[in-house]
PDB file of N, CA and C in Angstrom:
ATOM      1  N   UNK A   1       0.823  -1.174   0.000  1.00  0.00           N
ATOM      2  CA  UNK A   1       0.000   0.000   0.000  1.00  0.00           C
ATOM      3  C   UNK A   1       0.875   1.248   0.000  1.00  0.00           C
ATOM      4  N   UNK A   2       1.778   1.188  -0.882  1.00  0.00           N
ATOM      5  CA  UNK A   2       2.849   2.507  -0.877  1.00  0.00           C
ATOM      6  C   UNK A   2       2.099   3.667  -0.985  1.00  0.00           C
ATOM      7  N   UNK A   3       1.043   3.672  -1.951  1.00  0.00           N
ATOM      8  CA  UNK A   3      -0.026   4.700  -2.879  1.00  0.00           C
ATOM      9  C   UNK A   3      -0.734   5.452  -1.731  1.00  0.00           C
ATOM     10  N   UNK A   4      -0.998   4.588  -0.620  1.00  0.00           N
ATOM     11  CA  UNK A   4      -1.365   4.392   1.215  1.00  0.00           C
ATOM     12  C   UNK A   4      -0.838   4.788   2.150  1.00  0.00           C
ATOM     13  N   UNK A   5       0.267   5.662   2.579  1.00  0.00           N
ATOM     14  CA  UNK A   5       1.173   4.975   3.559  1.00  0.00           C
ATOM     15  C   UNK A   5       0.557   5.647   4.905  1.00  0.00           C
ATOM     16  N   UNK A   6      -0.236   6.152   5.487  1.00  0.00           N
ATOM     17  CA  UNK A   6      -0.879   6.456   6.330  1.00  0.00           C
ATOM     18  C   UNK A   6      -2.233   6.273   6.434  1.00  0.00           C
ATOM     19  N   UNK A   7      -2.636   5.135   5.311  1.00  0.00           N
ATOM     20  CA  UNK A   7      -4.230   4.564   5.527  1.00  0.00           C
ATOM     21  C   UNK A   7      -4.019   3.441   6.804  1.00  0.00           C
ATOM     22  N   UNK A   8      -5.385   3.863   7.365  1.00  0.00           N
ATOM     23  CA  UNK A   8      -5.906   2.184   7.910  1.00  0.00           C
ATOM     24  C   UNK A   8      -6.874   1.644   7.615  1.00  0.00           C
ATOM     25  N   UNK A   9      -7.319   0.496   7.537  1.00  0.00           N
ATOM     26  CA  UNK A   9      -8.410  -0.452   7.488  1.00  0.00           C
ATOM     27  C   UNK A   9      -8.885  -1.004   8.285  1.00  0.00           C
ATOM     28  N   UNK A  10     -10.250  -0.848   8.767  1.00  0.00           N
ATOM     29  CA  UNK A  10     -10.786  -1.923   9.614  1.00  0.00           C
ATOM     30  C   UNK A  10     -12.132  -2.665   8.794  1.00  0.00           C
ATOM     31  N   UNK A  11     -12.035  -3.434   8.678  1.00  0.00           N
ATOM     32  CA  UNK A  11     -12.603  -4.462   7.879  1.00  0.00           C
ATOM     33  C   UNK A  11     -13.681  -5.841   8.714  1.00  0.00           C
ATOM     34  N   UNK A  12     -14.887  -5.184   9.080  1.00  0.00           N
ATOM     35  CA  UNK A  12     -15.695  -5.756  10.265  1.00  0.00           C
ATOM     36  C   UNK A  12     -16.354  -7.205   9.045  1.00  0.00           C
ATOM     37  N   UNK A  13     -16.096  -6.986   8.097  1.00  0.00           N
ATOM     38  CA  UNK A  13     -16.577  -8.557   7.243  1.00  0.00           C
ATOM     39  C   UNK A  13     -16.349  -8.164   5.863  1.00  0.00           C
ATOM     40  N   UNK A  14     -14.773  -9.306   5.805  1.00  0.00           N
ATOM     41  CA  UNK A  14     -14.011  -9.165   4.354  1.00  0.00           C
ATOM     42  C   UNK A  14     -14.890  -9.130   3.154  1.00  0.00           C
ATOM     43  N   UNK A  15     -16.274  -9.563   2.789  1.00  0.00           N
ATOM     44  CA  UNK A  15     -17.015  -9.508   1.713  1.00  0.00           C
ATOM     45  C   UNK A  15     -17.499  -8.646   1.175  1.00  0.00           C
ATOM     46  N   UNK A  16     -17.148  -7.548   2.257  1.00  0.00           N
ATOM     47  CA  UNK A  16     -17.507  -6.021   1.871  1.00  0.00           C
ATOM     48  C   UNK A  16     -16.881  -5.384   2.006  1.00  0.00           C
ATOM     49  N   UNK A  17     -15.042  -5.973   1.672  1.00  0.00           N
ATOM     50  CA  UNK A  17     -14.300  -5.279   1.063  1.00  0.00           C
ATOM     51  C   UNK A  17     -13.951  -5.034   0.002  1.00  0.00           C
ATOM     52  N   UNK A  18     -13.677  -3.788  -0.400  1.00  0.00           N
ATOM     53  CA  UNK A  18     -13.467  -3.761  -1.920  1.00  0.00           C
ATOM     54  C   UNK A  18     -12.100  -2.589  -2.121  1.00  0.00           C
ATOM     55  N   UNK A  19     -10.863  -4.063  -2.060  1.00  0.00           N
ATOM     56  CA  UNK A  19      -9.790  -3.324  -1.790  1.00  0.00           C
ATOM     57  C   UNK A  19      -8.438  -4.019  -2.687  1.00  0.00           C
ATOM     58  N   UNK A  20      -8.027  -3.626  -3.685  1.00  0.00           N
ATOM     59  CA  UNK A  20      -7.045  -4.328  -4.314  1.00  0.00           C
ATOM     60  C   UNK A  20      -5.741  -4.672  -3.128  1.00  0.00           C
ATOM     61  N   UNK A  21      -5.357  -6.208  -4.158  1.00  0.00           N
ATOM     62  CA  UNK A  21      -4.686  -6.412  -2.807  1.00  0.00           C
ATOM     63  C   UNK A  21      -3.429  -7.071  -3.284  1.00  0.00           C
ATOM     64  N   UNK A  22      -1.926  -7.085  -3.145  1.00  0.00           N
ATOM     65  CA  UNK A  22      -1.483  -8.303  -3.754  1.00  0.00           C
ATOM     66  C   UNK A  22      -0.860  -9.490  -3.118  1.00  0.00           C
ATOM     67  N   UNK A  23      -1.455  -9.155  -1.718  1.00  0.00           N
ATOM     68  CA  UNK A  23      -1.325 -10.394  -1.003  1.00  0.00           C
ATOM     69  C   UNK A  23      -2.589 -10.119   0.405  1.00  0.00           C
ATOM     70  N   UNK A  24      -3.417 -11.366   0.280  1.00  0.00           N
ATOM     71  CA  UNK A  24      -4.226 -11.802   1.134  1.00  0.00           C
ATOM     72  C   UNK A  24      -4.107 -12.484   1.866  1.00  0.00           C
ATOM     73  N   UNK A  25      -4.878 -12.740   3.329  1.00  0.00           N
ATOM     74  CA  UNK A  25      -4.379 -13.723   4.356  1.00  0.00           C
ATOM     75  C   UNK A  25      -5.687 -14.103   5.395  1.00  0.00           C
ATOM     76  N   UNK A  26      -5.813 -15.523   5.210  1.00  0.00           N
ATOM     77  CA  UNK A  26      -6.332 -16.188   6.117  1.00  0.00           C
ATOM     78  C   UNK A  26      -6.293 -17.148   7.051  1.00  0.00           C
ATOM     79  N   UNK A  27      -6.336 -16.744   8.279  1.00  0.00           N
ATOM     80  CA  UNK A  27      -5.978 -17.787   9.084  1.00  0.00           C
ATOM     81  C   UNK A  27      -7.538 -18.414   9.496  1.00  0.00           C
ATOM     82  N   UNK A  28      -7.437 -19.679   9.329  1.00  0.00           N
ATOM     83  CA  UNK A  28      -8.550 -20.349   9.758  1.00  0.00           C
ATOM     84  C   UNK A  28     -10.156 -19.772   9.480  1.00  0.00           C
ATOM     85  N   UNK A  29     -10.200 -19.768   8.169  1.00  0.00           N
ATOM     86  CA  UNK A  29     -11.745 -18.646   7.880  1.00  0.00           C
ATOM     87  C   UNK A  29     -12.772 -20.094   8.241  1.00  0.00           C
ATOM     88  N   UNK A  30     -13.809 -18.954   8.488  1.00  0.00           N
ATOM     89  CA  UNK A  30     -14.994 -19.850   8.392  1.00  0.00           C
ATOM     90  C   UNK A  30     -15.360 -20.716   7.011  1.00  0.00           C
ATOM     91  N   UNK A  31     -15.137 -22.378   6.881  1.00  0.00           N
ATOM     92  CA  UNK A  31     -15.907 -22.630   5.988  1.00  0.00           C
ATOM     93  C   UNK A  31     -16.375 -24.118   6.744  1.00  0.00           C
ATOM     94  N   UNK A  32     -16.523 -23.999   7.582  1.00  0.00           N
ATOM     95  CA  UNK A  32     -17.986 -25.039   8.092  1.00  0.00           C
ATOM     96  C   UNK A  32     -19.018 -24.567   9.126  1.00  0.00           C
ATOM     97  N   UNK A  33     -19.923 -25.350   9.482  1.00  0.00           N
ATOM     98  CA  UNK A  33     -20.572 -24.376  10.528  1.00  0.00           C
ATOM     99  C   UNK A  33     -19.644 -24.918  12.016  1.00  0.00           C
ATOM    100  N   UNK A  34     -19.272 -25.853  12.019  1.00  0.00           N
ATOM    101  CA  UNK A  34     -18.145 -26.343  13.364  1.00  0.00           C
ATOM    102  C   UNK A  34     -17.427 -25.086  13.847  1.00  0.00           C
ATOM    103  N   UNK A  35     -16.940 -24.315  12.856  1.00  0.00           N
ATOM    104  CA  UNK A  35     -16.433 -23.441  13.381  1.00  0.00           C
ATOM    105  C   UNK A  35     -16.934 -22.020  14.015  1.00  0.00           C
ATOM    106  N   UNK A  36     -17.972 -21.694  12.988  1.00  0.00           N
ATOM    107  CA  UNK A  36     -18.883 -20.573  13.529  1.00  0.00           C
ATOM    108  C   UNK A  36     -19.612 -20.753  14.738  1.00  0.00           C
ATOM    109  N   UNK A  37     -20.013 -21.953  14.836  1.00  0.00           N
ATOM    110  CA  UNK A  37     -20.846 -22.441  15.822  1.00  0.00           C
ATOM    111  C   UNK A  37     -19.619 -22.327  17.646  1.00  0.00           C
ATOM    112  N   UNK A  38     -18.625 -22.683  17.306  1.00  0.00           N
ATOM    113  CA  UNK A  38     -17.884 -22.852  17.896  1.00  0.00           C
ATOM    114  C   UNK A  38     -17.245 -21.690  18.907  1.00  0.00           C
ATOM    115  N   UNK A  39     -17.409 -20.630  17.975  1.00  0.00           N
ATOM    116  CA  UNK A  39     -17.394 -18.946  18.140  1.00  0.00           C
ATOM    117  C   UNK A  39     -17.922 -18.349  18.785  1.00  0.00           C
ATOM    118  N   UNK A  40     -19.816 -19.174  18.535  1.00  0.00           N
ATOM    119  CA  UNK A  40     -20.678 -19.069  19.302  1.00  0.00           C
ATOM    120  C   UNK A  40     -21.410 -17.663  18.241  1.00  0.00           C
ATOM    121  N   UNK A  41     -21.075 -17.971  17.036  1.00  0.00           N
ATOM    122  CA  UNK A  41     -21.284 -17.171  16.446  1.00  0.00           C
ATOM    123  C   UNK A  41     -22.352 -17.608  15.296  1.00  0.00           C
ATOM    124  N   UNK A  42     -23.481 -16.352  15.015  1.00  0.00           N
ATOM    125  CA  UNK A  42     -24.837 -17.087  14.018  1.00  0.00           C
ATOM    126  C   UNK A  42     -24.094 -17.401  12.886  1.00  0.00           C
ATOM    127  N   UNK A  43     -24.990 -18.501  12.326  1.00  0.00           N
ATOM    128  CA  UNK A  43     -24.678 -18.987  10.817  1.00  0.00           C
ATOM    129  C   UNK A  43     -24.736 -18.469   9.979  1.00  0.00           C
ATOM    130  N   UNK A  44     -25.214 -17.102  10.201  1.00  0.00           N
ATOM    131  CA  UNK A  44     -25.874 -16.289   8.852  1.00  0.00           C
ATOM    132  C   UNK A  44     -24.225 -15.658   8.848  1.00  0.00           C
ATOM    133  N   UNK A  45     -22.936 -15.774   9.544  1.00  0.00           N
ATOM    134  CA  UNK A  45     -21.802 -15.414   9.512  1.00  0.00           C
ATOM    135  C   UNK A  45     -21.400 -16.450   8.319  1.00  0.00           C
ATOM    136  N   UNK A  46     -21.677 -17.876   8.145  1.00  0.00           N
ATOM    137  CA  UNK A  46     -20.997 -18.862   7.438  1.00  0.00           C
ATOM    138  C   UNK A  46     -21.137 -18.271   5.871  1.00  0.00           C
ATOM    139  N   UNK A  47     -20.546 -17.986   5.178  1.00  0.00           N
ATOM    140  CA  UNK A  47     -21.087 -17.458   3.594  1.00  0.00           C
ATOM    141  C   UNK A  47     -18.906 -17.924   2.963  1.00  0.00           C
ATOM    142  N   UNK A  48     -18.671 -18.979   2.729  1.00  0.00           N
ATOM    143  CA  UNK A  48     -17.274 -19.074   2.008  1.00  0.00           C
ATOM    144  C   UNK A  48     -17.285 -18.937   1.252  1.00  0.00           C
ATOM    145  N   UNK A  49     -18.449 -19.096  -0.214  1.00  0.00           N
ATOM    146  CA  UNK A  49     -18.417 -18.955  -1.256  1.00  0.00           C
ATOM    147  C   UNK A  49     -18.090 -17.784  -1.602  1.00  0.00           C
ATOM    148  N   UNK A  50     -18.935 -16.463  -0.738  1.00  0.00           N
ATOM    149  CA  UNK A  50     -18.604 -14.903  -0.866  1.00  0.00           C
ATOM    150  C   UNK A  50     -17.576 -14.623  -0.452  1.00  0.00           C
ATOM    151  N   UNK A  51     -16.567 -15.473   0.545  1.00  0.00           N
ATOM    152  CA  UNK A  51     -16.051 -15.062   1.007  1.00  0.00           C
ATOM    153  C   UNK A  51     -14.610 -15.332   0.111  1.00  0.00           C
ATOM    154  N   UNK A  52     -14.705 -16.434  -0.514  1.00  0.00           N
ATOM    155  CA  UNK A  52     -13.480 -17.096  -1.680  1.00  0.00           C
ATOM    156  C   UNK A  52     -13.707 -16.333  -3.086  1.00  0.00           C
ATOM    157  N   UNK A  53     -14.928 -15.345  -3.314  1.00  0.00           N
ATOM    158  CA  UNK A  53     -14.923 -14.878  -4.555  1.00  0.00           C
ATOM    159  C   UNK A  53     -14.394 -13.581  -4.306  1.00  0.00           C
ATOM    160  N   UNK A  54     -14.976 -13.078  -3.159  1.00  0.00           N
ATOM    161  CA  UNK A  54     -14.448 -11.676  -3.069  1.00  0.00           C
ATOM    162  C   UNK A  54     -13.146 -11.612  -2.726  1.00  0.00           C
ATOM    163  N   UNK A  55     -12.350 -12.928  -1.985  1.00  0.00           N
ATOM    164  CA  UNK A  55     -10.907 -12.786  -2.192  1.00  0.00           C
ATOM    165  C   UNK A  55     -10.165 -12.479  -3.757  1.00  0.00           C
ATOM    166  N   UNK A  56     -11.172 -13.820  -4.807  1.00  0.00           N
ATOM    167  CA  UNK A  56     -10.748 -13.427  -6.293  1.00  0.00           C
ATOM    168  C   UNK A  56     -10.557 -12.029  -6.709  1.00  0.00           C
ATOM    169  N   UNK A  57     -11.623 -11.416  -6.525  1.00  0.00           N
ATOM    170  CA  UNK A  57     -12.243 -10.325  -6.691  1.00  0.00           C
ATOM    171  C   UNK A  57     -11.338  -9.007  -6.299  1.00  0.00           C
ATOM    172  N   UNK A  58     -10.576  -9.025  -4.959  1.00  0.00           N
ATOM    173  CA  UNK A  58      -9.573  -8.245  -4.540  1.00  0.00           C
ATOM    174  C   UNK A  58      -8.308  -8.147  -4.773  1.00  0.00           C
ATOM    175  N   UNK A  59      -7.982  -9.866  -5.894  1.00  0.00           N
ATOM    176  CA  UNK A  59      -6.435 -10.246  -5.317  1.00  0.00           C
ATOM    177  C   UNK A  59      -6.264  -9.663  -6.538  1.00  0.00           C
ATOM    178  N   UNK A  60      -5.002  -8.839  -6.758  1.00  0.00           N
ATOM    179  CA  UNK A  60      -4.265  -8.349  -8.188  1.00  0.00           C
ATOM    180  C   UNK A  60      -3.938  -9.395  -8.800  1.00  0.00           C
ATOM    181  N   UNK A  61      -3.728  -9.185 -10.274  1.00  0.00           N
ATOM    182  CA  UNK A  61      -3.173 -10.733 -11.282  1.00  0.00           C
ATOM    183  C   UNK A  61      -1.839 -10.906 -10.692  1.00  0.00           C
ATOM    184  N   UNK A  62      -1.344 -12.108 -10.325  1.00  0.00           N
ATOM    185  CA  UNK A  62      -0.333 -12.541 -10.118  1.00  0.00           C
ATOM    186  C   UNK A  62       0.335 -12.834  -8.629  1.00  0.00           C
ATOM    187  N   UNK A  63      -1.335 -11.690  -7.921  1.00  0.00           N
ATOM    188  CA  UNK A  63      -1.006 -11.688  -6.537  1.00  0.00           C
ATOM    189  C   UNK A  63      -1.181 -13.061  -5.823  1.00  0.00           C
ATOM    190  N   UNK A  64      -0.770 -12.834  -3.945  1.00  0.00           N
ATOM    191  CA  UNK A  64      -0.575 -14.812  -3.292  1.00  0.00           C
ATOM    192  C   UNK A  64      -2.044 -14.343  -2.553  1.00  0.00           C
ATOM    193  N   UNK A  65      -2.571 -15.517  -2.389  1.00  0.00           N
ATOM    194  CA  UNK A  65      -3.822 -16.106  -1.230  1.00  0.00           C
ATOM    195  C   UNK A  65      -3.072 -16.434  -0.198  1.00  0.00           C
ATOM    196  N   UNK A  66      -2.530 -16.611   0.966  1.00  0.00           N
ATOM    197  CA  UNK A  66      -2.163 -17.175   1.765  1.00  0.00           C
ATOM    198  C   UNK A  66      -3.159 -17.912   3.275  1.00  0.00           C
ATOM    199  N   UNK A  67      -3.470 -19.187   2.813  1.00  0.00           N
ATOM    200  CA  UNK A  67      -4.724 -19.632   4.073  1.00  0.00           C
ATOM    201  C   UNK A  67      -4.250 -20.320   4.942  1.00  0.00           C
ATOM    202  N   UNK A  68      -4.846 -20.753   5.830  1.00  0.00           N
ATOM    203  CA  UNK A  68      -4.391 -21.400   7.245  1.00  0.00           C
ATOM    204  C   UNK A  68      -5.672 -22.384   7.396  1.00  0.00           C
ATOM    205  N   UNK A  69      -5.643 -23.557   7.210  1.00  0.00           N
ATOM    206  CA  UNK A  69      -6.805 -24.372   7.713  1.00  0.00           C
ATOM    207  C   UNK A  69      -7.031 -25.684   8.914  1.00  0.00           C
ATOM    208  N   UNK A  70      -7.980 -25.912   9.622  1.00  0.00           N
ATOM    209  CA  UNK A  70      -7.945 -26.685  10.667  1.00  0.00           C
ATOM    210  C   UNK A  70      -7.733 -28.427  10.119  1.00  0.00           C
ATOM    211  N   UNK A  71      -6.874 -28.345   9.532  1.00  0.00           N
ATOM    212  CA  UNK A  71      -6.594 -29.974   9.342  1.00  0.00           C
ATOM    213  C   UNK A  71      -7.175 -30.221   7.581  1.00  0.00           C
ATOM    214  N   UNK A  72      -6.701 -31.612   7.378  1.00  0.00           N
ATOM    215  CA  UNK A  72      -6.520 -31.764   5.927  1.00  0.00           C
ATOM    216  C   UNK A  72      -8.255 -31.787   5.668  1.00  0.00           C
ATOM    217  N   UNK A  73      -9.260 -32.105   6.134  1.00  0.00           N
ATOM    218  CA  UNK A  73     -10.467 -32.032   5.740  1.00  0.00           C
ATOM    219  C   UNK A  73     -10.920 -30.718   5.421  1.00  0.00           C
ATOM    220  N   UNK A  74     -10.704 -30.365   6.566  1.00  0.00           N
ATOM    221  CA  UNK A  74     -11.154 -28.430   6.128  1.00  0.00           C
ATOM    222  C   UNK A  74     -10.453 -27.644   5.047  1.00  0.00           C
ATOM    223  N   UNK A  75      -9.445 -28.370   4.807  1.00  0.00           N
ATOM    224  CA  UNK A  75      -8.425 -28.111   3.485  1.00  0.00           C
ATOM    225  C   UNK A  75      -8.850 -28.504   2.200  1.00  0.00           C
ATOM    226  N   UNK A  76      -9.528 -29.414   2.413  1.00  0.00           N
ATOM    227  CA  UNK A  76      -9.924 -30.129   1.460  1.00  0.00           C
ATOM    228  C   UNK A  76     -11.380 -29.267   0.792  1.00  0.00           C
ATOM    229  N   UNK A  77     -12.181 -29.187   1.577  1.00  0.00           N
ATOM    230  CA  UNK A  77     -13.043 -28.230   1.209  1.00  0.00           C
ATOM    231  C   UNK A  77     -12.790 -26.838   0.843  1.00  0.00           C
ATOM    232  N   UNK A  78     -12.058 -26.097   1.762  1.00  0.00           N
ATOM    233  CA  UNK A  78     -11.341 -24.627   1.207  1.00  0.00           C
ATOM    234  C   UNK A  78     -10.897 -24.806  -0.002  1.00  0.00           C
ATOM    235  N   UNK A  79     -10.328 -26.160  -0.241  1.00  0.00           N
ATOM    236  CA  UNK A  79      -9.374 -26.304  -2.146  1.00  0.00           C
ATOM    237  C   UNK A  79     -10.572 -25.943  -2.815  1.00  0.00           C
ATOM    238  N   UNK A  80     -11.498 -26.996  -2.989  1.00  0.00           N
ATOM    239  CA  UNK A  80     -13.134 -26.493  -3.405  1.00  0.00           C
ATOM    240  C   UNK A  80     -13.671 -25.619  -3.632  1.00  0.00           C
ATOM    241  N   UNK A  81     -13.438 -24.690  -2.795  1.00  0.00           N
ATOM    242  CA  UNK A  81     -14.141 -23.081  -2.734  1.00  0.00           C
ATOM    243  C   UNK A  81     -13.423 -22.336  -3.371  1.00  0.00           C
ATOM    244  N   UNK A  82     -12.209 -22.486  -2.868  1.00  0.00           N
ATOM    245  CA  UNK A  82     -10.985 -21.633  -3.362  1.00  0.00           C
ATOM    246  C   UNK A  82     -10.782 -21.825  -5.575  1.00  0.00           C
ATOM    247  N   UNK A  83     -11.125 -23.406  -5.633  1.00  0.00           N
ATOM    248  CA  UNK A  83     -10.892 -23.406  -7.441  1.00  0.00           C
ATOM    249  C   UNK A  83     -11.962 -22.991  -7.755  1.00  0.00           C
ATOM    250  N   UNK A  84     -13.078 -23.148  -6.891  1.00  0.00           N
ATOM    251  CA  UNK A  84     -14.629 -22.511  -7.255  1.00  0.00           C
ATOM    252  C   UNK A  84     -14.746 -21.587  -7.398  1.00  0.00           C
ATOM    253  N   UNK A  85     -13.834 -20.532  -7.013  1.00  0.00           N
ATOM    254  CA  UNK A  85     -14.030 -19.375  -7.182  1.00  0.00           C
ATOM    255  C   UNK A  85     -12.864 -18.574  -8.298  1.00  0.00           C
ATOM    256  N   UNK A  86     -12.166 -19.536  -8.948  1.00  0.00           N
ATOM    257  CA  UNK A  86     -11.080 -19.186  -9.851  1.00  0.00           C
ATOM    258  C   UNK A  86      -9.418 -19.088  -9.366  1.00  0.00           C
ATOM    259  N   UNK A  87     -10.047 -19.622  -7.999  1.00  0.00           N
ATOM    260  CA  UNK A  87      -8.076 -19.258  -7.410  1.00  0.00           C
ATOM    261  C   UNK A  87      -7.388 -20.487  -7.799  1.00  0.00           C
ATOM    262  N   UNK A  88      -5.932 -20.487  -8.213  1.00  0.00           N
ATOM    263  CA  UNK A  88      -5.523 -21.589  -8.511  1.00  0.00           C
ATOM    264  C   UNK A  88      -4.144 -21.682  -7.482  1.00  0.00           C
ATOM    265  N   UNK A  89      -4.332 -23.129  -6.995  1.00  0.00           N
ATOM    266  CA  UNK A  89      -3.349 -23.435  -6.021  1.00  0.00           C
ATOM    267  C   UNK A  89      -2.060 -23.526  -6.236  1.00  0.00           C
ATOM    268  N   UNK A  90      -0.762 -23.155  -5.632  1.00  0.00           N
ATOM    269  CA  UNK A  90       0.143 -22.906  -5.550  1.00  0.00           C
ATOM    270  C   UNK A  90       1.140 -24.163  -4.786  1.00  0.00           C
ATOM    271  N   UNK A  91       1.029 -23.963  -3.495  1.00  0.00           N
ATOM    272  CA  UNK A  91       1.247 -25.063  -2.769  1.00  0.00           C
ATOM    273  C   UNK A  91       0.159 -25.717  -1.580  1.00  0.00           C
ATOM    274  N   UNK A  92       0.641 -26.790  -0.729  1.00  0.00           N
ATOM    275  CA  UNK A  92      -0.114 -26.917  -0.113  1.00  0.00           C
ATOM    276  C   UNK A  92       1.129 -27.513   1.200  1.00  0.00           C
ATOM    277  N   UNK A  93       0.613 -27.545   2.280  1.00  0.00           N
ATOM    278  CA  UNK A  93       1.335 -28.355   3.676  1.00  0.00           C
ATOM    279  C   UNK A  93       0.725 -28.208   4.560  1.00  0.00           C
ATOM    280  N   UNK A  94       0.728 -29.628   5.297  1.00  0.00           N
ATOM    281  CA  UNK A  94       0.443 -29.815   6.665  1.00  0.00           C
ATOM    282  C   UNK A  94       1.596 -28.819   7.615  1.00  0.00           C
ATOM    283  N   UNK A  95       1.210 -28.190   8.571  1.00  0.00           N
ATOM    284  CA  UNK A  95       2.072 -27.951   9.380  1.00  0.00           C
ATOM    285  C   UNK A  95       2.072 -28.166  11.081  1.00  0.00           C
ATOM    286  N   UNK A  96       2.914 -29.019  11.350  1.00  0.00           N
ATOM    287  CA  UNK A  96       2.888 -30.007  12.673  1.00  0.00           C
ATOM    288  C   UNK A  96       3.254 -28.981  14.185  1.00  0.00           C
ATOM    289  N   UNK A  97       3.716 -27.676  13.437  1.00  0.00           N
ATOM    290  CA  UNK A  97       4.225 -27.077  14.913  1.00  0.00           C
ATOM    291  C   UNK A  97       3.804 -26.399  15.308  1.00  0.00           C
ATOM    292  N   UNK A  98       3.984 -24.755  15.765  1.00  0.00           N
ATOM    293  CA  UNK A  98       3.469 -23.613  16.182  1.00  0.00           C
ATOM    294  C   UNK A  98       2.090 -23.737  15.984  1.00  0.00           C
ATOM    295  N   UNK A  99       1.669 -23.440  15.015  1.00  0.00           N
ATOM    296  CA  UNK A  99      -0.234 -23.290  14.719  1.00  0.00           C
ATOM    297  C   UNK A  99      -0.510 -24.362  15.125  1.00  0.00           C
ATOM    298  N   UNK A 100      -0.397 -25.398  15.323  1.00  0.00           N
ATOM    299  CA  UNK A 100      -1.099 -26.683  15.384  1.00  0.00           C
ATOM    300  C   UNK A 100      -0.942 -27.235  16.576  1.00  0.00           C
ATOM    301  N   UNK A 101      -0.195 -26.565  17.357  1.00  0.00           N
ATOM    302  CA  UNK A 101      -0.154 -27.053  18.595  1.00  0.00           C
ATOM    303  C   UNK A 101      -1.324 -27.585  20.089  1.00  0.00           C
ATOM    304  N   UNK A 102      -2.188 -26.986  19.647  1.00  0.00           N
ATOM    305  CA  UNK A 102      -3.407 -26.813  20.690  1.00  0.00           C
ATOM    306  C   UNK A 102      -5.115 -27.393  19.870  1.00  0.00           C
ATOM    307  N   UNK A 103      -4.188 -28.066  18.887  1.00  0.00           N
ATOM    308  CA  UNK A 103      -5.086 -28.786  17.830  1.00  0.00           C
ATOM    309  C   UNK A 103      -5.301 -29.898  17.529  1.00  0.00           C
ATOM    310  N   UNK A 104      -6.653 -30.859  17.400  1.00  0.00           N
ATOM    311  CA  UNK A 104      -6.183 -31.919  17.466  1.00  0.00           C
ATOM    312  C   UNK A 104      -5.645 -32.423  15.929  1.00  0.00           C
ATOM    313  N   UNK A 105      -5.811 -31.971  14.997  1.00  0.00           N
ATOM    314  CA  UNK A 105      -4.850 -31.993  13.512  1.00  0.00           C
ATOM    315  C   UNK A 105      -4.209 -30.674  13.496  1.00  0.00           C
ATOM    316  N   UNK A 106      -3.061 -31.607  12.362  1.00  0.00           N
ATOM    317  CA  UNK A 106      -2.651 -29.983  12.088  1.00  0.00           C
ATOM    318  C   UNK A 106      -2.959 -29.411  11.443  1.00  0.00           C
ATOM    319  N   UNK A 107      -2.529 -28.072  11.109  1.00  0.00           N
ATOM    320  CA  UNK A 107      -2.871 -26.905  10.353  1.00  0.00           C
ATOM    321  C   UNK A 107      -2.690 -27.398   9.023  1.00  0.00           C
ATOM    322  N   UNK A 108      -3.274 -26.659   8.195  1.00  0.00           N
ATOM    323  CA  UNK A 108      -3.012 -26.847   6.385  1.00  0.00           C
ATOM    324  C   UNK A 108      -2.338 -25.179   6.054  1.00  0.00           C
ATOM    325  N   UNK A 109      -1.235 -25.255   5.539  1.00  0.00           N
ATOM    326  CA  UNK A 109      -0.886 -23.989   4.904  1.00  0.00           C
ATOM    327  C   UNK A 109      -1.198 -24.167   3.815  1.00  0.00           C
ATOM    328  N   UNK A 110      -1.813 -23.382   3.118  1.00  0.00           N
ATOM    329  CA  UNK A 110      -1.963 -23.154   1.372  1.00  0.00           C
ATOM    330  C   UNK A 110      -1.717 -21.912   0.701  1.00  0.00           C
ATOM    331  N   UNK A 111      -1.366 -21.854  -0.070  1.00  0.00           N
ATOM    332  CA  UNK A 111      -0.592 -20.643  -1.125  1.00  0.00           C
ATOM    333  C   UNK A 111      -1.644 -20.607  -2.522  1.00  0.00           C
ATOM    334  N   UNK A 112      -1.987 -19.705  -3.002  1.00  0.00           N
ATOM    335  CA  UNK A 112      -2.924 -19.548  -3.842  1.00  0.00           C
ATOM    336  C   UNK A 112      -2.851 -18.033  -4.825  1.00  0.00           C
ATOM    337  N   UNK A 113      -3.022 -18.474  -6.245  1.00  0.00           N
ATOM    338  CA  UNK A 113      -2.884 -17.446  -6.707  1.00  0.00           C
ATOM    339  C   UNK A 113      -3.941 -17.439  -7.889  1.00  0.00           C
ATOM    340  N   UNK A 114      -4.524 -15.665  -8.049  1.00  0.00           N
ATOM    341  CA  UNK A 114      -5.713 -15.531  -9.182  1.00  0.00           C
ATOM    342  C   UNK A 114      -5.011 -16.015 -10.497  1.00  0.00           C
ATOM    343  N   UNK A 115      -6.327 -17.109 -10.918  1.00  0.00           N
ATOM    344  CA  UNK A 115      -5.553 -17.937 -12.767  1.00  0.00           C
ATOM    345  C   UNK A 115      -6.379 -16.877 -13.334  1.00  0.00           C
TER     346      UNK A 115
END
């Protein structure tokens, strides 16, 4: 955000942002209700589809997705959403340490970029 250098953002629900970006970041988004629920938070919060397009939607050509997910299942579905919505994957990894520590799987790192 050089163009920026004394903006801030507060961003109370990423789907109604509308902010070029060339690198995005999620740690652990909502895409089941396990998790919203978990939050203790309503379902009408659960929306990934809006939430994986409007990432498309923000990320500059060439720019990274960077996600964080609760284990290879929830990964597995984010891949889903994430090609569903035009992002094309980059890499992928389990990661066994820091994030995953207080978890009963580990974390999924994924790297993602607009095709």
């Amino acid at each position: 955000m050089a163009d920026l250098p004394n903006a801030r953002f507060i961003v109370a629900d990423y789907v109604t942002c509308e902010l070029p970006a060339d690198v995005v970041t999620a740690w652990f988004p909502f895409v089941t209700p396990t998790a919203v629920l978990a939050w203790r938070l309503p379902l009408s919060l659960l929306a990934p589809e809006r939430l994986f397009r409007q990432i498309y939607h923000n990320l500059r050509p060439g720019g990274w997705f960077v996600m964080t997910n609760h284990g290879l299942r929830e990964a597995a579905l984010a891949d889903e959403l994430c090609t569903a919505a035009g992002l094309r994957r980059l890499s992928r990894l389990p990661e066994p340490g820091l994030l995953s520590r207080p978890r009963a799987a580990a974390a999924v790192l994924s790297c993602w970029t607009r095709s």
